[in-house]
Protein backbone atom coordinates (compact mmCIF):
# COMPACT_ATOMS: atom_id res chain seq x y z
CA UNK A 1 18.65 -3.11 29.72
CA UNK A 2 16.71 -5.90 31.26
CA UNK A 3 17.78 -9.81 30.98
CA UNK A 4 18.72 -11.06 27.62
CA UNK A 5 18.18 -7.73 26.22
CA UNK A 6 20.31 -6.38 23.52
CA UNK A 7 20.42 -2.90 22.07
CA UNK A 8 22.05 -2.10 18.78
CA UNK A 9 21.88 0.93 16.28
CA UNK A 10 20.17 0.73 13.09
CA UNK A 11 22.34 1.21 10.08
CA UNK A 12 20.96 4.22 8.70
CA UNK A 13 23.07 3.33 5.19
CA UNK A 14 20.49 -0.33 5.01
CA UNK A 15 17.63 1.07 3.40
CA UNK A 16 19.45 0.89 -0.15
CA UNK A 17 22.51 -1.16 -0.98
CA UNK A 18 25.30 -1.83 -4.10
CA UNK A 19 25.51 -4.47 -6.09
CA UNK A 20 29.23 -5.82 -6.66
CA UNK A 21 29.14 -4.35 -10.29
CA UNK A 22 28.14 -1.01 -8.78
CA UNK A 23 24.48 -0.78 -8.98
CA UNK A 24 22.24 0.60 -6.49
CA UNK A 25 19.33 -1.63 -5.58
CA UNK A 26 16.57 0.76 -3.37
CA UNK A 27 15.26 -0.56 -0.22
CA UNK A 28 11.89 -1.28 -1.86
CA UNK A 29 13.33 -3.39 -4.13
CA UNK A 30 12.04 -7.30 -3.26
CA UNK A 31 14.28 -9.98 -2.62
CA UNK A 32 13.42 -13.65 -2.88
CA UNK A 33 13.90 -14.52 0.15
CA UNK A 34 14.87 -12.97 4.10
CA UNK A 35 17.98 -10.42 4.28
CA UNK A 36 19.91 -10.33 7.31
CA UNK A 37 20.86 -7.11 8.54
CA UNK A 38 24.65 -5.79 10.65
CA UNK A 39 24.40 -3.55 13.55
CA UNK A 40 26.72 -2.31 16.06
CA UNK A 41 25.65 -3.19 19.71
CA UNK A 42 25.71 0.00 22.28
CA UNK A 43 24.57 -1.82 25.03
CA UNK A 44 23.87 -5.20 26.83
CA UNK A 45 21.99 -6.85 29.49
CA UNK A 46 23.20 -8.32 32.75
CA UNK A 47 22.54 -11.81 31.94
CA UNK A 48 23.54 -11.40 28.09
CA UNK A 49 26.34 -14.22 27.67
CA UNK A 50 27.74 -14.05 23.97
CA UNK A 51 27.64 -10.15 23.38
CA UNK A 52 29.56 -7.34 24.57
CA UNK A 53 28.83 -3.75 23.47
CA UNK A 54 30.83 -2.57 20.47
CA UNK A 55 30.26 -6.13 18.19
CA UNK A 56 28.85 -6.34 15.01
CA UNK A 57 25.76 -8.55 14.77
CA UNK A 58 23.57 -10.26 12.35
CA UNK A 59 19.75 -10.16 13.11
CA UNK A 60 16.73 -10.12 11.32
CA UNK A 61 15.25 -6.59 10.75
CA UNK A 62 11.97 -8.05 10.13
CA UNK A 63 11.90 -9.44 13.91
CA UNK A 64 12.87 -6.20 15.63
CA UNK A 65 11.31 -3.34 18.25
CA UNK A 66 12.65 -0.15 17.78
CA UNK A 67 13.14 2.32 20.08
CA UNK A 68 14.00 6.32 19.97
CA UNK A 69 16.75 7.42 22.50
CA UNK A 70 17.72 11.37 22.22
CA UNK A 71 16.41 11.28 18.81
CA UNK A 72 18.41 8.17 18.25
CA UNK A 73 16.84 4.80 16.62
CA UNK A 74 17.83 1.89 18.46
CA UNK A 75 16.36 -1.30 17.75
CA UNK A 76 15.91 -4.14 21.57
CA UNK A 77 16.27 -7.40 21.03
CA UNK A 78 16.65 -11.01 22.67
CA UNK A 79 19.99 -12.44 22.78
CA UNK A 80 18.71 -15.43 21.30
CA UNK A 81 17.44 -13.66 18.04
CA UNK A 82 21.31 -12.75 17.19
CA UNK A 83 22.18 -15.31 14.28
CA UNK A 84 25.86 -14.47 14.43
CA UNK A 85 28.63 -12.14 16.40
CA UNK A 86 31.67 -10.60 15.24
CA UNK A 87 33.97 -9.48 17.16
CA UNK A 88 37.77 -8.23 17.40
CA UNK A 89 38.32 -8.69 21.11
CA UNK A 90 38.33 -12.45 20.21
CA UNK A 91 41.58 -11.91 19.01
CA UNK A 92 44.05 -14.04 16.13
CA UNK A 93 42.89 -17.70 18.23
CA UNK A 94 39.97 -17.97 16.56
CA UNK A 95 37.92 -16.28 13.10
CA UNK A 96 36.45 -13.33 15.65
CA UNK A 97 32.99 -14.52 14.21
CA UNK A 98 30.74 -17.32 15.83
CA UNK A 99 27.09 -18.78 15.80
């Protein structure tokens, strides 16, 4: 990984989601506005500050370059286009999720 970079897997489960009363909305379905995806980061850049790999983070799948590895989809992005970070090794001094 080069600079800022940040790779994270793509949820293969994203494409379609459930509703809280149990319905399945497809992935072609439109929303009214932008929907912020989670992904698991696998691997980091040397001058990446705020993420380590194994966090969960929230990005915009519309903003995103993805990348095969081994038959793997990966998706690289800047640092700077994570909107949020959550992550355990924060421990019980603070929520474990920051902007």
């Amino acid at each position: 990984m080069l600079h800022d970079r940040v790779l994270v897997e793509l949820d293969q489960d994203s494409g379609e989601r459930r509703s809280s009363g149990g319905i399945v909305i497809p992935a072609t379905a439109a929303m009214g506005g932008r929907r912020l995806a989670w992904s698991r980061v696998v691997a980091v850049g040397p001058h990446a500050r705020a993420v380590e790999a194994g966090d969960r983070v929230l990005f915009d799948p519309e903003e995103k370059a993805e990348v095969e590895v081994n038959g793997e989809s990966y998706v690289v992005m800047r640092e700077r286009d994570i909107h949020a970070v959550a992550a355990e090794r924060l421990g019980d001094e603070s929520t474990g999720l920051y902007l």
